[in-house]
C-alpha atoms as a PDB file:
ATOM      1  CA  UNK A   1      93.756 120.927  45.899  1.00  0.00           C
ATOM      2  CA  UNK A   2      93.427 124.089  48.059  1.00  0.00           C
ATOM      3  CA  UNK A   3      93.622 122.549  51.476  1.00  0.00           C
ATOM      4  CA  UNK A   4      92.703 125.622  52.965  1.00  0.00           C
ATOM      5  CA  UNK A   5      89.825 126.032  51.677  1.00  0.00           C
ATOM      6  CA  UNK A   6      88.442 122.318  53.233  1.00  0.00           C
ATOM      7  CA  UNK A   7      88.816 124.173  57.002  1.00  0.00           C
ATOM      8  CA  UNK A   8      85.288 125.795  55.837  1.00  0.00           C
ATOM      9  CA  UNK A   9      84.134 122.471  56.208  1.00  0.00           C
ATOM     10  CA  UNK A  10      85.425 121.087  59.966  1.00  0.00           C
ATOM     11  CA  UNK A  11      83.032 120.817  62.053  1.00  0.00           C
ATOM     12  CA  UNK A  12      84.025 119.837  65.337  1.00  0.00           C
ATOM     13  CA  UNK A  13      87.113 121.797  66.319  1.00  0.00           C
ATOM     14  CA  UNK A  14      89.793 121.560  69.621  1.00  0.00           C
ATOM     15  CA  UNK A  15      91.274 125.483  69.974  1.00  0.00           C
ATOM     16  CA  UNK A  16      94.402 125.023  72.743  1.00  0.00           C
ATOM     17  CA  UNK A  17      95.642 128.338  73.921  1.00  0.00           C
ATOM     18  CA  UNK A  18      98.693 128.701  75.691  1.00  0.00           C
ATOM     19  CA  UNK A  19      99.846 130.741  78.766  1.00  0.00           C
ATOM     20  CA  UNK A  20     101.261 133.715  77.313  1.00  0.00           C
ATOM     21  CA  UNK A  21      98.661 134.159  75.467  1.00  0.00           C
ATOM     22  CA  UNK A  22      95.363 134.885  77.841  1.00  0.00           C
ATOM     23  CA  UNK A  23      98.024 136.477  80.627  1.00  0.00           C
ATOM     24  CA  UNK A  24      99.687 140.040  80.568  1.00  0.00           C
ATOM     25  CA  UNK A  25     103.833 139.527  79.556  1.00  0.00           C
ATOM     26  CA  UNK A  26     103.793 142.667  82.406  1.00  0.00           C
ATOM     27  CA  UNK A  27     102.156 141.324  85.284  1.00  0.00           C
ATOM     28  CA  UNK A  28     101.018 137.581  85.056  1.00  0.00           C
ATOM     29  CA  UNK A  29      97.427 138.777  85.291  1.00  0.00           C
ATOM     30  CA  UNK A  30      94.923 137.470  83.139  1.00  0.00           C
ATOM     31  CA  UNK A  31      94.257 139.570  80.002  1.00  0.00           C
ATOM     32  CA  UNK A  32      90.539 140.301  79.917  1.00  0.00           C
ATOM     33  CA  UNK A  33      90.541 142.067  76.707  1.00  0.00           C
ATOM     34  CA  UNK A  34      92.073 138.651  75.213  1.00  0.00           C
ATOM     35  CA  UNK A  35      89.974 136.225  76.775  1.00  0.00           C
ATOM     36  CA  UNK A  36      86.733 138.414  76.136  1.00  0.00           C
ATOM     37  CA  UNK A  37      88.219 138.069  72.275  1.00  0.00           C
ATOM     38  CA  UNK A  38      88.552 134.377  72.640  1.00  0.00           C
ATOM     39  CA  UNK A  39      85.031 133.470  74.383  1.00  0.00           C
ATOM     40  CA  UNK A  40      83.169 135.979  71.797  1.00  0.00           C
ATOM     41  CA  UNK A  41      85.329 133.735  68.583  1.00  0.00           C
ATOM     42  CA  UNK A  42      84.353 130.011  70.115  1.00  0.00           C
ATOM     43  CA  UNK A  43      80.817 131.592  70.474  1.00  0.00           C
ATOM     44  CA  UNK A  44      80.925 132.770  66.971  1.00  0.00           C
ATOM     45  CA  UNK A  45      81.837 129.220  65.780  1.00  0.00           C
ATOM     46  CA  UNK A  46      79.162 127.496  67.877  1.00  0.00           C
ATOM     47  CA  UNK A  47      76.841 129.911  66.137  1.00  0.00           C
ATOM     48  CA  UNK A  48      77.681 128.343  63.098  1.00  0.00           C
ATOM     49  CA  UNK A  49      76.980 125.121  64.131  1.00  0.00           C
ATOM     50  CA  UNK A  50      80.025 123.577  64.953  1.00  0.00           C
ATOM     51  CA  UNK A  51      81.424 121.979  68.102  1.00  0.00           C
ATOM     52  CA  UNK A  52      83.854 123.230  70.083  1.00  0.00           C
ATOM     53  CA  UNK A  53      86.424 122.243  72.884  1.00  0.00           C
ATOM     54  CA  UNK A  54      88.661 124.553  74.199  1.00  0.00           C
ATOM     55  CA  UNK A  55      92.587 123.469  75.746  1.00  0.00           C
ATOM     56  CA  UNK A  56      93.077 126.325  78.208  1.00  0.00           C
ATOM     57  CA  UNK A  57      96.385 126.439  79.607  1.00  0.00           C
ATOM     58  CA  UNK A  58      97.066 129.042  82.276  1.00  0.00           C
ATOM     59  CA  UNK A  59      96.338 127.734  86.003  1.00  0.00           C
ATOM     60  CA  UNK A  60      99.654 128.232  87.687  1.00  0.00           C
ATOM     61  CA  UNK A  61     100.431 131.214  85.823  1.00  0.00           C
ATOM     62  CA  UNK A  62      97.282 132.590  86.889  1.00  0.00           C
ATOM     63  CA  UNK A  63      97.715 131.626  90.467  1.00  0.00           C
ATOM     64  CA  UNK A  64     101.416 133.063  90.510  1.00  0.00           C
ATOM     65  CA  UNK A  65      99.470 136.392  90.125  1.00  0.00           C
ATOM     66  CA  UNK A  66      96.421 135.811  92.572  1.00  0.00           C
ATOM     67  CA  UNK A  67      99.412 135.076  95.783  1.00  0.00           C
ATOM     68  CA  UNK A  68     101.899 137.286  94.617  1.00  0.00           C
ATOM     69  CA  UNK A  69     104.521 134.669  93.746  1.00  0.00           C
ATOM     70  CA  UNK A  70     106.859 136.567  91.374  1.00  0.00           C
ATOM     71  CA  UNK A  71     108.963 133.442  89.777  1.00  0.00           C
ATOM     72  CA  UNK A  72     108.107 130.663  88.487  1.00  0.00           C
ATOM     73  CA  UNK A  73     107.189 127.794  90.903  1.00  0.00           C
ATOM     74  CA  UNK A  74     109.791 125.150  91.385  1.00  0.00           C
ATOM     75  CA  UNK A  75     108.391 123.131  94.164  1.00  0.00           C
ATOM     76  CA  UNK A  76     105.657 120.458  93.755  1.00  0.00           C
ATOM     77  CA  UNK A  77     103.713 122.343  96.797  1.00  0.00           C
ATOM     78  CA  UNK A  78     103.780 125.909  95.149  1.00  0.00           C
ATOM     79  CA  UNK A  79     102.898 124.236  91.788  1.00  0.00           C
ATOM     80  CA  UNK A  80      99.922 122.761  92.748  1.00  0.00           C
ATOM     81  CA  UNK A  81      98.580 126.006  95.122  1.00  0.00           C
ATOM     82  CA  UNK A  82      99.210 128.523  92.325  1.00  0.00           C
ATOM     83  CA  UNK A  83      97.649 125.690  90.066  1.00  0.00           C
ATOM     84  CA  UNK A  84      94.415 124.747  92.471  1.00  0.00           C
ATOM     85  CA  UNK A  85      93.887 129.212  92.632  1.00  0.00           C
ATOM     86  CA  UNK A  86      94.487 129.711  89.156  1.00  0.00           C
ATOM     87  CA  UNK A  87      92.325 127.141  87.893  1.00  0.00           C
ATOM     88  CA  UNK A  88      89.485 128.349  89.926  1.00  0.00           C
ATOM     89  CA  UNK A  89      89.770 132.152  88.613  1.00  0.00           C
ATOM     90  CA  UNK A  90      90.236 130.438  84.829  1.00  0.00           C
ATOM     91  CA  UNK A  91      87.376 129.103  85.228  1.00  0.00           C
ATOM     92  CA  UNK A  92      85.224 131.980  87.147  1.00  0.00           C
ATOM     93  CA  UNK A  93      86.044 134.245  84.138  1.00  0.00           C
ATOM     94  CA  UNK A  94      85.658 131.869  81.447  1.00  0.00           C
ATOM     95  CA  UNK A  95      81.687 131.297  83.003  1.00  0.00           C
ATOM     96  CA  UNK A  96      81.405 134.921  83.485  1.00  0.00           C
ATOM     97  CA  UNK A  97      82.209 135.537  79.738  1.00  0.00           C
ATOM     98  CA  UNK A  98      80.261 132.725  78.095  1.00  0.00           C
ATOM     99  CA  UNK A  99      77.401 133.415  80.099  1.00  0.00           C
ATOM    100  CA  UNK A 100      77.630 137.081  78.354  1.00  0.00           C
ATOM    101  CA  UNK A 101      76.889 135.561  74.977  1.00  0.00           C
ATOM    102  CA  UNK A 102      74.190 132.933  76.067  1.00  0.00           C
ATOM    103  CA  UNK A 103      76.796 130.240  76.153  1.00  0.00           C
ATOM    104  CA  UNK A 104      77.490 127.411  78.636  1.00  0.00           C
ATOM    105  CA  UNK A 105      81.095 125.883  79.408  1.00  0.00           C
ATOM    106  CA  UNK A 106      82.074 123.167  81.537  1.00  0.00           C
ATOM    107  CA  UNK A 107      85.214 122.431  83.007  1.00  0.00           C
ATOM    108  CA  UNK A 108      87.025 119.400  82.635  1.00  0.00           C
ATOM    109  CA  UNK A 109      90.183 118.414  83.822  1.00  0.00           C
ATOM    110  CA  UNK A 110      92.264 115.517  83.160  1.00  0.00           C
ATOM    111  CA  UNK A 111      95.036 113.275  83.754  1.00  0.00           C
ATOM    112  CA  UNK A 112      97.237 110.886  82.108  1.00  0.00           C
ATOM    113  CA  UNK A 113      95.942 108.343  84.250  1.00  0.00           C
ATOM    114  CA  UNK A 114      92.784 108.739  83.588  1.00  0.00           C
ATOM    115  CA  UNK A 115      93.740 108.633  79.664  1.00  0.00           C
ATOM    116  CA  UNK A 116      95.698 105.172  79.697  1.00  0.00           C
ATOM    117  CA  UNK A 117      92.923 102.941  81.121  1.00  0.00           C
ATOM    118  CA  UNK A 118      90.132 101.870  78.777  1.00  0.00           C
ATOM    119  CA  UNK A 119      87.236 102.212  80.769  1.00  0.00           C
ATOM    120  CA  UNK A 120      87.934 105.736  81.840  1.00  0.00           C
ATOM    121  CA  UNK A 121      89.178 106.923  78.618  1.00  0.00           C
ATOM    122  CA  UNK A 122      85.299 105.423  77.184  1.00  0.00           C
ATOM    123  CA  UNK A 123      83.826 107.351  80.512  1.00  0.00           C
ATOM    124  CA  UNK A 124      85.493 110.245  79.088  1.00  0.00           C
ATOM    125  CA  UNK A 125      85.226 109.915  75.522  1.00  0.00           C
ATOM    126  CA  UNK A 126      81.399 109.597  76.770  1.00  0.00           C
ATOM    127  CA  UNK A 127      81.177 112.969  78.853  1.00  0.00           C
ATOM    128  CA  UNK A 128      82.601 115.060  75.934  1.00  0.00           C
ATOM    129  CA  UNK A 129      80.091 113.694  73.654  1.00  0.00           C
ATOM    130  CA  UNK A 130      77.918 114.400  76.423  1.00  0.00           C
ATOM    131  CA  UNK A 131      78.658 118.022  76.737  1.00  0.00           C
ATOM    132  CA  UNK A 132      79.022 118.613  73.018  1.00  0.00           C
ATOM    133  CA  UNK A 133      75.339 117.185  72.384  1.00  0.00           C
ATOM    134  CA  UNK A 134      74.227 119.367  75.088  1.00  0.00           C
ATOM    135  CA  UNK A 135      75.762 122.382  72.906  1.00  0.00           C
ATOM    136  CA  UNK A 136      78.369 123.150  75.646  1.00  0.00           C
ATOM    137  CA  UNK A 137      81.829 123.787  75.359  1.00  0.00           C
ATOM    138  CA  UNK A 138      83.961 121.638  77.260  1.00  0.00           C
ATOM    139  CA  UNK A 139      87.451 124.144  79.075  1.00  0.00           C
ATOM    140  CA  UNK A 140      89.697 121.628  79.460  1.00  0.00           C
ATOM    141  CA  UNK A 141      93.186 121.398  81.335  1.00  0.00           C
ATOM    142  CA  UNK A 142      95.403 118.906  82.888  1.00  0.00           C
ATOM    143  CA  UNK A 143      94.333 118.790  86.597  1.00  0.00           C
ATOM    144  CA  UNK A 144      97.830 119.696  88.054  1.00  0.00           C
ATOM    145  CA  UNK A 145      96.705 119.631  91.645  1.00  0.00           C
ATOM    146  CA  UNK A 146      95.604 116.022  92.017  1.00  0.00           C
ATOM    147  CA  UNK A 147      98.902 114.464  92.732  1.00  0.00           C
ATOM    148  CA  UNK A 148     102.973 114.588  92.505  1.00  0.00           C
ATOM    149  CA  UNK A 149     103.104 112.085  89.992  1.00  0.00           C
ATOM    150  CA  UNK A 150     101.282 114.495  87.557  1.00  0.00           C
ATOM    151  CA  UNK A 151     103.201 117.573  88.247  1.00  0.00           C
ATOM    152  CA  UNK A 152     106.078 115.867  88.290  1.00  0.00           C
ATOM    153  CA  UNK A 153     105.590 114.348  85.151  1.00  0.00           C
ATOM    154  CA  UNK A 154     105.790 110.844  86.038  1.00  0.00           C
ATOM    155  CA  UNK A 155     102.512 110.831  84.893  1.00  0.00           C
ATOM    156  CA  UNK A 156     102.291 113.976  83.256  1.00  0.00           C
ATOM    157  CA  UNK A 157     101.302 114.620  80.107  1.00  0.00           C
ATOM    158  CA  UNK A 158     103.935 117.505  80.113  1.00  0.00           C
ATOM    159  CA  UNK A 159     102.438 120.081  78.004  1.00  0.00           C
ATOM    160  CA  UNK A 160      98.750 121.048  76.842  1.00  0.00           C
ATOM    161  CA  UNK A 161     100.279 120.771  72.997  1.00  0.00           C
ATOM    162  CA  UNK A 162     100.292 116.897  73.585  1.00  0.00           C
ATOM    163  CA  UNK A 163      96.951 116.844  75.857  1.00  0.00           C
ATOM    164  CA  UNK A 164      94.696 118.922  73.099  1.00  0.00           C
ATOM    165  CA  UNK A 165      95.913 116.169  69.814  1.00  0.00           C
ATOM    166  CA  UNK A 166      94.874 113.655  72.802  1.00  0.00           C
ATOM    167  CA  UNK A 167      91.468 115.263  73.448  1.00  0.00           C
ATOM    168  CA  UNK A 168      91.359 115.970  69.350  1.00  0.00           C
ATOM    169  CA  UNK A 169      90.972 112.193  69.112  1.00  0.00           C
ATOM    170  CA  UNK A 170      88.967 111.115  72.191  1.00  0.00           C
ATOM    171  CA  UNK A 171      86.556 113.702  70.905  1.00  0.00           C
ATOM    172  CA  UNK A 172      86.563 113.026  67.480  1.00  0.00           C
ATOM    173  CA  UNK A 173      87.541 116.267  66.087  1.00  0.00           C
ATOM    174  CA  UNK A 174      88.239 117.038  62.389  1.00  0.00           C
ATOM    175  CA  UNK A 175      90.548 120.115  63.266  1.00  0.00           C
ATOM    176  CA  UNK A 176      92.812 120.872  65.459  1.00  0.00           C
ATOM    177  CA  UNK A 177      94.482 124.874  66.067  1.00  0.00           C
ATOM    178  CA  UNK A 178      97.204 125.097  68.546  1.00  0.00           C
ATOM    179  CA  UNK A 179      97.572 128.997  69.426  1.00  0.00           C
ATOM    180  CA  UNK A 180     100.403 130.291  70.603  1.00  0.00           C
ATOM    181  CA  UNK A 181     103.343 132.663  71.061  1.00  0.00           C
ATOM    182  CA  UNK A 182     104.733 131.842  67.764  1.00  0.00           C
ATOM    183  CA  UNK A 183     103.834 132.030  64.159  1.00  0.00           C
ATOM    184  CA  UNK A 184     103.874 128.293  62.586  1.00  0.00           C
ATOM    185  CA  UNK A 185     106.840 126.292  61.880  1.00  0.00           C
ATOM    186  CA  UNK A 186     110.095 128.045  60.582  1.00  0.00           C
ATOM    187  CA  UNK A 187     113.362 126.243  58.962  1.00  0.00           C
ATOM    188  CA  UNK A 188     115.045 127.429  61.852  1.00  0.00           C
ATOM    189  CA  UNK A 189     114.548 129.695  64.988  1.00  0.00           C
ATOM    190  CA  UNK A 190     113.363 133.099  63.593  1.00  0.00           C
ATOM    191  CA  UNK A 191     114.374 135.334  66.720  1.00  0.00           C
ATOM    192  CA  UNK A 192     117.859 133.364  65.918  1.00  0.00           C
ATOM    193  CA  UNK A 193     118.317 133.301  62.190  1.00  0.00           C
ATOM    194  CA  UNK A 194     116.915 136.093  60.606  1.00  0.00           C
ATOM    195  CA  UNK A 195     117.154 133.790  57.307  1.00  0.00           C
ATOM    196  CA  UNK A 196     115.071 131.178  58.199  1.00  0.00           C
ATOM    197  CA  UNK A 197     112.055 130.365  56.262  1.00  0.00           C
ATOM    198  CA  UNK A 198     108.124 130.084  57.069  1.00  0.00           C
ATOM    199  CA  UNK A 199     106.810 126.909  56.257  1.00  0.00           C
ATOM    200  CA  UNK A 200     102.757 126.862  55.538  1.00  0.00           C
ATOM    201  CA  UNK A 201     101.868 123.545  54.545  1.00  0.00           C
ATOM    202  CA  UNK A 202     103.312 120.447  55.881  1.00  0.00           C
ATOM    203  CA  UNK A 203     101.999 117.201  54.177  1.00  0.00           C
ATOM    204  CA  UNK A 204     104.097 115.160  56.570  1.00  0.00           C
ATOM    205  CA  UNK A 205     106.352 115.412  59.308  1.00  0.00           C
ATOM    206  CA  UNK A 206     109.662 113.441  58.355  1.00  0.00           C
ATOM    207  CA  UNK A 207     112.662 113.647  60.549  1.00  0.00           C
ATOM    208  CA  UNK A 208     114.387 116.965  58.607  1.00  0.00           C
ATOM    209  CA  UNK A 209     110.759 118.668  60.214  1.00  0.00           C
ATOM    210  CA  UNK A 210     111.220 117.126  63.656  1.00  0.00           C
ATOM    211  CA  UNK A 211     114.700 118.149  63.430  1.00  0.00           C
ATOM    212  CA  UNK A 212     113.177 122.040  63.387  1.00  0.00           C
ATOM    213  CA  UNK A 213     111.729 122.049  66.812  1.00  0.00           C
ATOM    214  CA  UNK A 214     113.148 124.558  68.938  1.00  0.00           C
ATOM    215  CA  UNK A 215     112.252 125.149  72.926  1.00  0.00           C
ATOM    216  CA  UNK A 216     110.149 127.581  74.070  1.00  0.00           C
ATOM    217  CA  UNK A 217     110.758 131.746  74.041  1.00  0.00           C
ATOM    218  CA  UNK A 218     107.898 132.298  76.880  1.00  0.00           C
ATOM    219  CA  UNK A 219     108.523 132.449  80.827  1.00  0.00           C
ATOM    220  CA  UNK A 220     105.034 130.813  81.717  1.00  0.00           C
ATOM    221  CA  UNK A 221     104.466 128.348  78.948  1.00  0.00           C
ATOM    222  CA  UNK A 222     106.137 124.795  79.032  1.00  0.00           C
ATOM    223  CA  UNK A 223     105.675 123.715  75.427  1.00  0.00           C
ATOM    224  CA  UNK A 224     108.237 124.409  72.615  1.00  0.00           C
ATOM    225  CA  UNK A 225     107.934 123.753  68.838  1.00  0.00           C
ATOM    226  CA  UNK A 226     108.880 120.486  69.790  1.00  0.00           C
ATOM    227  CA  UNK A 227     105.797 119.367  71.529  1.00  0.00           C
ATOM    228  CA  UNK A 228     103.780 121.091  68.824  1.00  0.00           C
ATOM    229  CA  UNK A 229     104.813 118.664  66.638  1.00  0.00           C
ATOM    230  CA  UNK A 230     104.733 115.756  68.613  1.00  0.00           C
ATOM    231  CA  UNK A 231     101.096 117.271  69.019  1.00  0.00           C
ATOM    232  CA  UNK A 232     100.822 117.196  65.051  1.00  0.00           C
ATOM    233  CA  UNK A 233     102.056 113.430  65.102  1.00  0.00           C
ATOM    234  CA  UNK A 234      99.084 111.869  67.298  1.00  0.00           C
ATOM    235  CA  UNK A 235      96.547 114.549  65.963  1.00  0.00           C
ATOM    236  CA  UNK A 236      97.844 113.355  61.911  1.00  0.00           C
ATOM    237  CA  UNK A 237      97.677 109.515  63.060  1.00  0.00           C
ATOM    238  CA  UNK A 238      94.286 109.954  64.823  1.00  0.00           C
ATOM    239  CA  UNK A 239      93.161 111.692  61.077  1.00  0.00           C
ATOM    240  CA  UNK A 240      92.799 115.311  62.715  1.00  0.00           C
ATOM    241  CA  UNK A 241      94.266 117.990  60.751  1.00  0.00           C
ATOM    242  CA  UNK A 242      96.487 120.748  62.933  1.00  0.00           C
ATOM    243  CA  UNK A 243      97.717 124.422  62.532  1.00  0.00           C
ATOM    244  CA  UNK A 244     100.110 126.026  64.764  1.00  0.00           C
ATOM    245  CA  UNK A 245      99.216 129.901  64.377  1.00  0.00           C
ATOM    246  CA  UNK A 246      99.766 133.126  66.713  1.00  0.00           C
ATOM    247  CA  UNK A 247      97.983 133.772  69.264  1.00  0.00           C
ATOM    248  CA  UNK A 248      98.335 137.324  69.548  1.00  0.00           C
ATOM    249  CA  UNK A 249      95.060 137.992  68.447  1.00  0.00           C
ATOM    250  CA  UNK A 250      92.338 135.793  68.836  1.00  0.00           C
ATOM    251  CA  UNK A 251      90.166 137.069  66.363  1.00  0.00           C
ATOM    252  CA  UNK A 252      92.875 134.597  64.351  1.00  0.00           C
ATOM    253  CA  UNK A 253      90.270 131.973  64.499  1.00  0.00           C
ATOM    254  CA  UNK A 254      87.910 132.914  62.231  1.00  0.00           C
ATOM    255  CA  UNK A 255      90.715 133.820  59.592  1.00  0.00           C
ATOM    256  CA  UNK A 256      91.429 130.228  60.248  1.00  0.00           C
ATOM    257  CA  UNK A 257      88.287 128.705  59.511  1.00  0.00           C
ATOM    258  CA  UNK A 258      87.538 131.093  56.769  1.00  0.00           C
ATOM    259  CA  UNK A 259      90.432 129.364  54.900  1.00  0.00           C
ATOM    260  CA  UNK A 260      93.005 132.275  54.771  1.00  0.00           C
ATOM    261  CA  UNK A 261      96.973 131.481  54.442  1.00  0.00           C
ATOM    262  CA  UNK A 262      97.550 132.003  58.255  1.00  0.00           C
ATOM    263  CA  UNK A 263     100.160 129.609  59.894  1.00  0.00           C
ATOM    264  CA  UNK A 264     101.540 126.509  59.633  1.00  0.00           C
ATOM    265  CA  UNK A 265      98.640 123.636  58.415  1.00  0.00           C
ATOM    266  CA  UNK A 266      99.680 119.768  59.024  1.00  0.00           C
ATOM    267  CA  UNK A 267      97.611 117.701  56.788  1.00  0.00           C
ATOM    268  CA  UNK A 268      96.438 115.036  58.162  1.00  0.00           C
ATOM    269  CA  UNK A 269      97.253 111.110  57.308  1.00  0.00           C
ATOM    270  CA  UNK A 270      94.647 108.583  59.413  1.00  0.00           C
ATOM    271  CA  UNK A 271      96.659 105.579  61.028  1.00  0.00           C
ATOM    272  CA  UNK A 272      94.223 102.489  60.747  1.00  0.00           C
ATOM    273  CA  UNK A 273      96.547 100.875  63.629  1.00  0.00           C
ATOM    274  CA  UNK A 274      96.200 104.210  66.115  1.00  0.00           C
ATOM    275  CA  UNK A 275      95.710 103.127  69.358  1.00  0.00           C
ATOM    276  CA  UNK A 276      95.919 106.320  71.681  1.00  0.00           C
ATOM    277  CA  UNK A 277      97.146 103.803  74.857  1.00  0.00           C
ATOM    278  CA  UNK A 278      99.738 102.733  72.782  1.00  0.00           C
ATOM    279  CA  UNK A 279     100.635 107.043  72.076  1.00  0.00           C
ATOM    280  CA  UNK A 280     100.176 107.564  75.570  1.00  0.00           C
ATOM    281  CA  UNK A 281     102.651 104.835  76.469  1.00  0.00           C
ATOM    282  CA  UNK A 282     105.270 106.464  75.039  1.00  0.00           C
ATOM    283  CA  UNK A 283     104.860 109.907  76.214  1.00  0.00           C
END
């Protein structure tokens, strides 16, 4: 069976993009030339019919450039300022660029909180199938200025890999691309081991695969391999298929969908006992 192939057929797809890859390595500042990329691919897919939520990371990292805040934030205060400026500029640019191509967005952000308890997880579930019916695409990212507990990941979902497989499944979504900084899953740390070996196709992840997850290369991201494949876990149990590609160019996305041999594809395997409080639980 050519697995590829059946990504012509998703129809409702979750795109998460990290950090490095809508800001300049340079400067922090957001990279327009990217982003314009990105917006004009979701709008391509939504031409074709098919729904689409995009997993924006990027708040703080934005913010660090709007104040001039050279390092990294290590204080729950700076955190949540660069994240509270950053978001908003996300945001203004994403509207500004979708509006270009006759598109609408809408901007939600979320919490763990707001994912554990029933009757706002159905209230959410709700206003994504909301959106989607009203052909808009949802911009979603953890809301990292609402309290301490979330930033400091008390109640934190810790990384957008993990929040996009959750929104995968609230949403119902058939497919799942995580874009990133990295290729797809290696046998070992390619920038380490020059011998390791690309894997394409994982059917499922066993504990020799979780073994292979490695941190993260990138000064603004906070997700490693690792997360991705926690990520892959909850999006395979929820019956999304996943693939973990580069992000270096966005036009990447409609290679994707067109079925080409472009990174790492985890196969989905439905759990008929998935309950995503139980996931989130755990996290």
């Amino acid at each position: 069976m050519n697995y590829r192939e059946k990504l012509k057929e998703k129809k409702r797809v979750v795109v998460k993009i990290g950090s490095s890859s809508i800001t300049n390595s340079e400067t922090g500042a957001p990279n327009l030339i990217k982003l314009e990329i990105l917006v004009r691919e979701l709008c391509s897919l939504k031409n074709m019919g098919r729904d689409v939520v995009l997993v924006s990371s990027g708040a703080i990292a934005v913010g660090r450039h709007v104040v001039g805040v050279h390092h990294r934030p290590e204080t729950v205060a700076e955190k949540q300022a660069c994240a509270a400026i950053g978001q908003a500029q996300l945001m203004m640019i994403y509207q500004k660029l979708f509006g270009e191509y006759g598109q609408r967005a809408a901007q939600v952000l979320m919490t763990k909180d707001t994912m554990i308890h029933d009757l706002s997880r159905r209230n959410a579930a709700n206003t994504f199938g909301e959106l989607l019916a009203l052909g808009v695409i949802p911009i979603v990212n953890e809301n990292d200025t609402v309290s301490t507990y979330e930033i400091e990941q008390l109640l934190r979902f810790g990384d957008n890999d993990t929040l996009s497989a959750l929104v995968a499944s609230v949403t119902g979504a058939d497919l799942l691309i995580l874009l990133s900084d990295i290729d797809g899953l290696y046998t070992d740390d390619p920038r380490r081991n020059p011998q390791a070996r690309f894997i394409s196709l994982v059917d499922e992840i066993d504990d020799r695969l979780a073994a292979m997850g490695k941190g993260s290369g990138s000064s603004v991201g906070t997700g490693g391999m690792a997360t991705k494949l926690s990520a892959a876990r909850i999006a395979s149990a929820a019956g999304v298929d996943m693939i973990i590609a580069n992000g270096a160019d966005f036009h990447v996305i409609h290679h994707l969908l067109a079925g080409e041999e472009i990174g790492t594809l985890f196969l989905s395997h439905p759990d008929p006992e998935f309950d995503l409080a139980d996931v989130l639980s755990g996290i």
